[in-house]
N, C-alpha and C. Protein backbone atom coordinates (compact mmCIF):
# COMPACT_ATOMS: atom_id res chain seq x y z
N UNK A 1 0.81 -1.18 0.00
CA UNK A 1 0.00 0.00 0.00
C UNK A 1 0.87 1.26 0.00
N UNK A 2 1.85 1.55 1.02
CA UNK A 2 2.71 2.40 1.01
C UNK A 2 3.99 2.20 0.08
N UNK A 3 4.68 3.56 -0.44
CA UNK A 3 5.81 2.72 -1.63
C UNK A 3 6.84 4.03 -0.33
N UNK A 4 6.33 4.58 0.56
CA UNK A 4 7.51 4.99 1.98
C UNK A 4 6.74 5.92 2.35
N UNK A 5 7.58 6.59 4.12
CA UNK A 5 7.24 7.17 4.51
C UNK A 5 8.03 8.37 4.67
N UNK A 6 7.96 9.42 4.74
CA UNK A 6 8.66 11.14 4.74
C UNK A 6 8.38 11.58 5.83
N UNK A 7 9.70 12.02 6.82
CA UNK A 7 9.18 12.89 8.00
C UNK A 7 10.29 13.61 7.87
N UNK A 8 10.03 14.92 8.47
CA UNK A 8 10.92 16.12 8.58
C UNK A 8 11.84 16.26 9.53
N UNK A 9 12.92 16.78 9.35
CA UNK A 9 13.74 17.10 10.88
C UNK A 9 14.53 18.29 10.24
N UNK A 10 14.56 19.15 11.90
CA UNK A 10 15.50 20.26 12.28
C UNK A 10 17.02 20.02 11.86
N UNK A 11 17.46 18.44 12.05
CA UNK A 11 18.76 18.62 12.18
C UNK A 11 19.31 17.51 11.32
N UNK A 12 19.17 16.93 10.39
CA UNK A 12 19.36 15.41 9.57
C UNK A 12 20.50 14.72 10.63
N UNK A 13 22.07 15.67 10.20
CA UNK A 13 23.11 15.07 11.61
C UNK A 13 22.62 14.24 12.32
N UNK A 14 21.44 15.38 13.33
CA UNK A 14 21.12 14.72 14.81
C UNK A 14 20.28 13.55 14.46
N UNK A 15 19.50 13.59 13.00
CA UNK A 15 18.39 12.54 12.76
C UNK A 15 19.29 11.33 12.68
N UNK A 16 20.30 11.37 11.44
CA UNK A 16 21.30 10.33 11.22
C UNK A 16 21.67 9.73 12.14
N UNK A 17 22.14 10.37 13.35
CA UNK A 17 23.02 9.59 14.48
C UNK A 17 21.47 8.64 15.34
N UNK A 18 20.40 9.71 15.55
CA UNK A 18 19.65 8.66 16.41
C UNK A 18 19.08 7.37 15.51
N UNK A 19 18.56 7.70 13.92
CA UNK A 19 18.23 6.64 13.10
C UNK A 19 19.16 5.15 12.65
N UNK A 20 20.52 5.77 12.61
CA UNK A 20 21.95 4.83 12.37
C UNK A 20 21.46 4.07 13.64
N UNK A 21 21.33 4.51 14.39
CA UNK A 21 21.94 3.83 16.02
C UNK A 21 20.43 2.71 16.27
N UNK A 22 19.30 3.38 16.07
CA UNK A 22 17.98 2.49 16.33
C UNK A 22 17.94 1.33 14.99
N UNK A 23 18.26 1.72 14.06
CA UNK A 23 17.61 0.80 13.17
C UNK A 23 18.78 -0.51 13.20
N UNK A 24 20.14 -0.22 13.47
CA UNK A 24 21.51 -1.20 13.46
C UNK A 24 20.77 -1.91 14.57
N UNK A 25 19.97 -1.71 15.52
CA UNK A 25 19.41 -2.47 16.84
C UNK A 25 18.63 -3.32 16.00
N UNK A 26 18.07 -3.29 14.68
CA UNK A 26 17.31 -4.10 14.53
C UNK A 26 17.23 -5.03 13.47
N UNK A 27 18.85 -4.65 13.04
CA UNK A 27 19.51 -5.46 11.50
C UNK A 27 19.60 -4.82 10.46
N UNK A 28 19.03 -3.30 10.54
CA UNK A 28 19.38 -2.49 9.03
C UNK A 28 20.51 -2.01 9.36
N UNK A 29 20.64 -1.10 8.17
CA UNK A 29 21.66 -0.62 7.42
C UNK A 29 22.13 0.85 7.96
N UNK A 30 22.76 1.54 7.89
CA UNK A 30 22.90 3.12 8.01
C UNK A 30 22.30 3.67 6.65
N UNK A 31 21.58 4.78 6.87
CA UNK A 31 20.87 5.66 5.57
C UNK A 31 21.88 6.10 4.75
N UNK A 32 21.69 6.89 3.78
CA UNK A 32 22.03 7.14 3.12
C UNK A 32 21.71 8.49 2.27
N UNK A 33 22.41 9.57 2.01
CA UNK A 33 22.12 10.58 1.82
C UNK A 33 21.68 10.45 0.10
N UNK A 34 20.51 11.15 -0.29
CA UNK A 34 20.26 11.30 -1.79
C UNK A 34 21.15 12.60 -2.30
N UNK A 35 20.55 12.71 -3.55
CA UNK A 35 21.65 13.79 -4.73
C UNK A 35 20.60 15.09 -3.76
N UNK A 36 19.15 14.86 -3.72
CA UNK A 36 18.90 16.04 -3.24
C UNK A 36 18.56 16.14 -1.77
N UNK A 37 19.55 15.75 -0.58
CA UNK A 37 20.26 15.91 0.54
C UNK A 37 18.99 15.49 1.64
N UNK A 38 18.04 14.48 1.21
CA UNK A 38 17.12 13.71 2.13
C UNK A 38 18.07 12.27 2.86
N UNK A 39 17.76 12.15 3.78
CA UNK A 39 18.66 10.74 4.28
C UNK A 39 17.43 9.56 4.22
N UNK A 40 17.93 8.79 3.46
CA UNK A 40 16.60 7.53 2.99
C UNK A 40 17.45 6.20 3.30
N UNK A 41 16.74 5.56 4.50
CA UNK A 41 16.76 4.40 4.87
C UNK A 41 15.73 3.08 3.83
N UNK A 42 16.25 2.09 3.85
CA UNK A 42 15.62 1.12 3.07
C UNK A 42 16.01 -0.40 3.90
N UNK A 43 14.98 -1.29 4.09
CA UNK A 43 15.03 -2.59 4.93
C UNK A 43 13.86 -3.22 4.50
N UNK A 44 14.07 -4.51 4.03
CA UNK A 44 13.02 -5.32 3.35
C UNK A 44 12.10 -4.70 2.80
N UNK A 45 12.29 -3.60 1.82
CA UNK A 45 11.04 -3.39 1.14
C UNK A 45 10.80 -2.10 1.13
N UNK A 46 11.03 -1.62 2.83
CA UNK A 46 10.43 -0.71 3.57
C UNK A 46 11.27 0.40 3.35
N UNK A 47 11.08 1.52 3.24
CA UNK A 47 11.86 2.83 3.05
C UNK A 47 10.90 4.41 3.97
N UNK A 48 12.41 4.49 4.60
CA UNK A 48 12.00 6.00 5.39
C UNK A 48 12.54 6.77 4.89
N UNK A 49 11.93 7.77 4.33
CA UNK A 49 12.93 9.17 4.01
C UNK A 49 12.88 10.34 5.13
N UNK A 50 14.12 11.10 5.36
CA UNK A 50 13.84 12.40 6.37
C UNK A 50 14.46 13.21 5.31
N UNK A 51 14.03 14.28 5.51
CA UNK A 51 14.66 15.48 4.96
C UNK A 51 13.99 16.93 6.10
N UNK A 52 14.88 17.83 5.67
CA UNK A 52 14.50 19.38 5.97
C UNK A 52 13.06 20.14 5.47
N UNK A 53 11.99 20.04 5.67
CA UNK A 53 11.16 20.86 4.67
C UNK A 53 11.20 21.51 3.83
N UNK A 54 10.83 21.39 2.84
CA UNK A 54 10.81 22.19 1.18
C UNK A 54 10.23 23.70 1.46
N UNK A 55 9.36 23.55 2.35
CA UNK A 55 8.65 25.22 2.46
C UNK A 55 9.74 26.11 3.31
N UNK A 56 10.62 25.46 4.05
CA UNK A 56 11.80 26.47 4.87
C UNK A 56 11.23 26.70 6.27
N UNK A 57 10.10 26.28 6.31
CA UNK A 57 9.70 26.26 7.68
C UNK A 57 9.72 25.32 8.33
N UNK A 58 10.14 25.34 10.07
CA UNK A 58 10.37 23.74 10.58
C UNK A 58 9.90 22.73 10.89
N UNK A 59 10.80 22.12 11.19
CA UNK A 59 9.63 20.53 10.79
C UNK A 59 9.39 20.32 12.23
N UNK A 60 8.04 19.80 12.62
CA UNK A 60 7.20 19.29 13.28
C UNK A 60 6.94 17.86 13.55
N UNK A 61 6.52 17.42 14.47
CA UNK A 61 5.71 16.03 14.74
C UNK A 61 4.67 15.97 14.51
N UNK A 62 4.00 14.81 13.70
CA UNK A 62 2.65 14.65 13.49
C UNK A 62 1.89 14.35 14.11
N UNK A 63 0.79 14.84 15.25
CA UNK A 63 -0.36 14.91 16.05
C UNK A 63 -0.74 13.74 15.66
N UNK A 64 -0.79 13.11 16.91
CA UNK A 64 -1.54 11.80 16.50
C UNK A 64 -0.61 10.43 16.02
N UNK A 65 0.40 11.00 15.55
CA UNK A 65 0.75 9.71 14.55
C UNK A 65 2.10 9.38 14.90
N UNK A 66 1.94 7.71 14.42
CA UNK A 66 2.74 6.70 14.93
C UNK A 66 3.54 6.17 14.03
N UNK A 67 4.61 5.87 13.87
CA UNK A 67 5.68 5.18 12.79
C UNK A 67 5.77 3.93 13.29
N UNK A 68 5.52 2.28 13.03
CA UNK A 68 5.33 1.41 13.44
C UNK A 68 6.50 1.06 12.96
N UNK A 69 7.77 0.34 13.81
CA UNK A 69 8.51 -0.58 13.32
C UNK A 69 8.75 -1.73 13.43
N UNK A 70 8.36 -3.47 12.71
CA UNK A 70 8.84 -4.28 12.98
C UNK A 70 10.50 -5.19 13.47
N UNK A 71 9.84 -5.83 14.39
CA UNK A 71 11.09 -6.09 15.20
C UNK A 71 11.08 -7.73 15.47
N UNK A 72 11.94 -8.61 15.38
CA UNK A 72 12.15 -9.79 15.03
C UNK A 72 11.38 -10.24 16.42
N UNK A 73 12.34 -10.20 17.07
CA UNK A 73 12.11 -10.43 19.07
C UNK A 73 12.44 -9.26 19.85
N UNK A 74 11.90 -9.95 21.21
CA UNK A 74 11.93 -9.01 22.31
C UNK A 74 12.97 -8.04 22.59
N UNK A 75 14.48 -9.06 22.05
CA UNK A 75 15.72 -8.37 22.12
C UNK A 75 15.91 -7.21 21.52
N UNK A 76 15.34 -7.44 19.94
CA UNK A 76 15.65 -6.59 19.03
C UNK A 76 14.77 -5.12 19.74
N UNK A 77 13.67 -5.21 20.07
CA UNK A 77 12.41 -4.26 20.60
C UNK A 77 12.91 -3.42 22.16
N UNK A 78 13.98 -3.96 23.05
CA UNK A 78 14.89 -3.82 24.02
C UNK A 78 16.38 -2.52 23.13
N UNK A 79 16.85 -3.57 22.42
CA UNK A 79 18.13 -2.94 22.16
C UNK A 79 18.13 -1.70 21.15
N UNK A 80 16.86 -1.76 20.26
CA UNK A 80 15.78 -0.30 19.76
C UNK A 80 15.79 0.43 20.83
N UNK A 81 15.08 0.34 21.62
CA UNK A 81 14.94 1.35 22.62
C UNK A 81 16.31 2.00 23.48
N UNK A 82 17.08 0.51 23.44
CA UNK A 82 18.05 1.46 24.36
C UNK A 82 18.95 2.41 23.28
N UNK A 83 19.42 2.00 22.05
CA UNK A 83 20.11 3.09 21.09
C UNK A 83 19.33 4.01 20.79
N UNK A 84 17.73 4.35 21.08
CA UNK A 84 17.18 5.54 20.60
C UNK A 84 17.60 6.16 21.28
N UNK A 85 17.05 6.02 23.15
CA UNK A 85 17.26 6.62 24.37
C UNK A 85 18.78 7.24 24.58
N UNK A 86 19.92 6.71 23.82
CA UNK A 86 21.29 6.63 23.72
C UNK A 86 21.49 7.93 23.11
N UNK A 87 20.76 7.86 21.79
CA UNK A 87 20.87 8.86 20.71
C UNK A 87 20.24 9.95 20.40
N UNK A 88 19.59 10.28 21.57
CA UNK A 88 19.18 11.41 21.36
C UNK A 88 17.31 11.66 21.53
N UNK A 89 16.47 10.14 21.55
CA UNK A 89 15.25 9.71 21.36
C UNK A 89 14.85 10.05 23.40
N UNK A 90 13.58 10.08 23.08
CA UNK A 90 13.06 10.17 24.60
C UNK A 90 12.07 8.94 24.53
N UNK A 91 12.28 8.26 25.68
CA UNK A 91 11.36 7.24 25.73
C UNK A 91 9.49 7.65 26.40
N UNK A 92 8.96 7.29 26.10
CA UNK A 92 7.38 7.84 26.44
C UNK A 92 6.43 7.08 26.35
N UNK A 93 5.18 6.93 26.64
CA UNK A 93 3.98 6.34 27.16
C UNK A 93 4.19 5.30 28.22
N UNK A 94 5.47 4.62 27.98
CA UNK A 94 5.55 3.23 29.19
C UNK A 94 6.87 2.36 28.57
N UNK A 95 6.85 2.01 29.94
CA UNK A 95 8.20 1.04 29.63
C UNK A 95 8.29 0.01 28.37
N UNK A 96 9.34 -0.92 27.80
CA UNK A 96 8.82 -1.97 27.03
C UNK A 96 7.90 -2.67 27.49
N UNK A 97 6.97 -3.48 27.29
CA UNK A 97 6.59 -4.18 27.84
C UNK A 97 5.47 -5.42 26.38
N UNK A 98 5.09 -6.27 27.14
CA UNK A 98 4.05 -7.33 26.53
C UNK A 98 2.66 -6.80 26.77
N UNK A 99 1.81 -7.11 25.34
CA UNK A 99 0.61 -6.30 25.57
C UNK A 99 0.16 -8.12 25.56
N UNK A 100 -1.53 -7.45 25.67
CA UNK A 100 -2.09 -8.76 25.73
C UNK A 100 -2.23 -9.53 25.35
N UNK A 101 -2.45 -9.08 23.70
CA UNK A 101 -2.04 -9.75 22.30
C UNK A 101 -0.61 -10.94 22.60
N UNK A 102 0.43 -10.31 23.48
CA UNK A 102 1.74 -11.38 23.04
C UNK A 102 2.43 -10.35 22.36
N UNK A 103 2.25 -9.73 22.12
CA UNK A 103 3.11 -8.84 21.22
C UNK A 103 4.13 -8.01 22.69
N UNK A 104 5.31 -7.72 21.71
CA UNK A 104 6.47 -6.59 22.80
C UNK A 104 6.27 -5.72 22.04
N UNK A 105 6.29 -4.80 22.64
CA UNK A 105 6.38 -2.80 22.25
C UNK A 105 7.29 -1.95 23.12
N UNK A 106 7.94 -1.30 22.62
CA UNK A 106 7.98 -0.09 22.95
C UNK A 106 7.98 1.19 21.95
N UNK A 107 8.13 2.52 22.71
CA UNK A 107 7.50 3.52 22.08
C UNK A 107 8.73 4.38 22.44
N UNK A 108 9.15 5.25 21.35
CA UNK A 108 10.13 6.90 21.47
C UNK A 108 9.74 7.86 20.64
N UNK A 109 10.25 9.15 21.27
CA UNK A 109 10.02 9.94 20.35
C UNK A 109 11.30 10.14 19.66
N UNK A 110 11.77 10.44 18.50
CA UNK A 110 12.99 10.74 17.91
C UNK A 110 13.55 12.43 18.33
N UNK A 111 14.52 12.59 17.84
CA UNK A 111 15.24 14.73 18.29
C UNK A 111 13.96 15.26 17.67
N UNK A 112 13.08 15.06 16.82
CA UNK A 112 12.37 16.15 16.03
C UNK A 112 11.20 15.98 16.42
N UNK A 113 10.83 14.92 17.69
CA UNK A 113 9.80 14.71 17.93
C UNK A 113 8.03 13.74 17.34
N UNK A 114 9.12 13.08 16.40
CA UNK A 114 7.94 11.95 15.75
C UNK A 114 8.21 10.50 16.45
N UNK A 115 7.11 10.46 16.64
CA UNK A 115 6.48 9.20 18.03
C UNK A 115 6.63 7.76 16.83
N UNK A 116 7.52 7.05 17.58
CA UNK A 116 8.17 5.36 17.24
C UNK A 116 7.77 4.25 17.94
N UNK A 117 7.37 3.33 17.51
CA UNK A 117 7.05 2.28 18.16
C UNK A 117 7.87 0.72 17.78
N UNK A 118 8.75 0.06 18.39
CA UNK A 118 9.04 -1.11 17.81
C UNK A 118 8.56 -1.88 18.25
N UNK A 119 7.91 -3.07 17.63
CA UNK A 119 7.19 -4.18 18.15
C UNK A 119 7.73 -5.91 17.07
N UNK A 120 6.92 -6.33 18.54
CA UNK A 120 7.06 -7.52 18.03
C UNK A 120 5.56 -8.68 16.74
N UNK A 121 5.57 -8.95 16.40
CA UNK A 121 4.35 -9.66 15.93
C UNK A 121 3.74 -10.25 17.74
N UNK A 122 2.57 -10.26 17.79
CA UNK A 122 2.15 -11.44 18.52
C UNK A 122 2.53 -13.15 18.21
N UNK A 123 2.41 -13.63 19.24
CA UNK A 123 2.73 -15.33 18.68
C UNK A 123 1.40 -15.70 17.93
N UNK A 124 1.40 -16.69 17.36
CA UNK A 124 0.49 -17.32 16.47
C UNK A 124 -0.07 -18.51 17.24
């Protein structure tokens, strides 16, 4: 349904270092800067782009909204959280934890303030 997702940041640097650091927690890659200076991550399929806003005005968090990331196991959903918290991310709503489903979550906000969640599938 989605072919990616675009979120803005104040500082790419500061984005790079907290994004390098969370996503290596979970088997990707370090991003990668384009010709026109967005940093675009890519992992099975999936692609995040950040960049600076085109209008020159700053970038914001989206009210409401959640960036879902899959995460193998509990470990991976643990060691996410601790390189966000490391890098610059604030941790928020609640600790990791198991929802009822079976599923692990946790939740950060990134430097620019867009709300992250890594989880696990529930068991089957």
């Amino acid at each position: 349904m989605f072919t990616h997702i675009m979120i803005g940041s104040n500082d790419l640097k500061r984005a790079r270092d907290f994004y390098d650091a969370t996503f290596a927690a979970l088997g990707g890659k370090p991003g990668e800067m384009d010709a026109k200076g967005r940093l675009i991550y890519t992992h099975e399929g999936s692609r995040l782009m950040i960049t600076t806003p085109i209008d020159g005005k700053p970038a914001t968090a989206a009210n409401g909204g959640t960036i879902g990331l899959s995460a193998v196991n509990r470990d991976h959903v643990l060691a996410w959280h601790e390189a966000g918290t490391t890098h610059g991310g604030t941790a928020i709503d609640s600790p990791p934890t198991e929802r009822p489903n079976g599923a692990f979550v946790a939740y950060l906000r990134d430097p620019d303030g867009n709300k992250l969640t890594a989880r696990t599938p529930p068991p089957k």
